[in-house]
Protein backbone atom coordinates (compact mmCIF):
# COMPACT_ATOMS: atom_id res chain seq x y z
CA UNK A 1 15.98 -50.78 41.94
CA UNK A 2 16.72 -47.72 43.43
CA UNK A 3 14.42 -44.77 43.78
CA UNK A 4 15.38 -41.35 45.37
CA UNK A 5 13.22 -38.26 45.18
CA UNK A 6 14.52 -34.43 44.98
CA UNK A 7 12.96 -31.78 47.38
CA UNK A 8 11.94 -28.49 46.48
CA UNK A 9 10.83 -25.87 48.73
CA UNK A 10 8.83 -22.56 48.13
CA UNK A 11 7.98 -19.68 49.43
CA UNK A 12 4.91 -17.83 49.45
CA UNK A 13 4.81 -14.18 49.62
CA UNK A 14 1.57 -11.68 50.62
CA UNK A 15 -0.31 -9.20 48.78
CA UNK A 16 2.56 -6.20 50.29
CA UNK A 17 5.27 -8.80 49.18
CA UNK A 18 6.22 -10.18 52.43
CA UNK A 19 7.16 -13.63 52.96
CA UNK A 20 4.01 -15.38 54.11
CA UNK A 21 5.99 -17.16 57.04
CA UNK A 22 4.11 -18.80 60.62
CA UNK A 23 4.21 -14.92 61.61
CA UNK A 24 1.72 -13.88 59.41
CA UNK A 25 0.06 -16.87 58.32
CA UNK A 26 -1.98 -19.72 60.32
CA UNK A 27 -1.93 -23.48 59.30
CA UNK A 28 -5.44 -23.65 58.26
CA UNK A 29 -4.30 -20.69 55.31
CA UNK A 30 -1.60 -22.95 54.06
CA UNK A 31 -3.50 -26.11 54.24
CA UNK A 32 -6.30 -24.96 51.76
CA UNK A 33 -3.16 -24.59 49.32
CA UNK A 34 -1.87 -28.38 49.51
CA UNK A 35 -5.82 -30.10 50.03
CA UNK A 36 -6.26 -28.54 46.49
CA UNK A 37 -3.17 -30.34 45.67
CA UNK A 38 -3.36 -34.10 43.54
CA UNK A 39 -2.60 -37.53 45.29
CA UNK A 40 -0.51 -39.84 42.94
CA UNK A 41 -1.79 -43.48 43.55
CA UNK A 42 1.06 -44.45 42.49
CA UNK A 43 3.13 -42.81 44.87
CA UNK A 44 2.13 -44.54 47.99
CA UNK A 45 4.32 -47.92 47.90
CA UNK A 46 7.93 -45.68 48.08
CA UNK A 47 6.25 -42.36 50.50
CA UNK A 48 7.42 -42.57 53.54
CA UNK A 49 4.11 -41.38 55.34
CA UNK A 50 5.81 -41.57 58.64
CA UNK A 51 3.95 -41.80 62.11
CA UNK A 52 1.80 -38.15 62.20
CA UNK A 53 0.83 -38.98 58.65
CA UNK A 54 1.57 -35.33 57.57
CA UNK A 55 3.37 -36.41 54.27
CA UNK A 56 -0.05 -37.93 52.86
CA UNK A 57 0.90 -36.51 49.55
CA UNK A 58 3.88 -34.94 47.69
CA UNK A 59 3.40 -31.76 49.09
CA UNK A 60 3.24 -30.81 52.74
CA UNK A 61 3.70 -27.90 54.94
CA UNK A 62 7.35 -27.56 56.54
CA UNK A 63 7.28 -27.41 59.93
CA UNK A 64 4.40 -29.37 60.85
CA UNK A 65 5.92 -32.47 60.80
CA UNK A 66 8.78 -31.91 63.20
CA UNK A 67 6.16 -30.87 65.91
């Protein structure tokens, strides 16, 4: 069977209406967003966690894992 996944990406924007992009906002600021964020169990056998383990769950911060 085959199993494929779609990505979506978003973008946050401040309290002016900025983008909230690395220029204005730290890791640690993003990260309280996705730790609030549900694990699926069921998930695990088909994510591809890869070797920095940054894509622990279905959501993860872009950038991060290219560094």
């Amino acid at each position: 069977m085959f199993h494929f996944g779609i990505e979506h990406e978003v973008a946050f924007l401040d309290n002016a209406g900025n983008f909230a992009d690395f220029s204005r906002v730290n890791f640690t600021d993003f990260n309280q967003i996705v730790d609030k964020l549900p694990v699926y169990k069921e998930d695990y056998p088909e994510l591809r966690i890869g070797d920095a383990g940054i894509k622990e769950k279905r959501w993860y911060i872009e950038g991060f894992e290219r560094f």
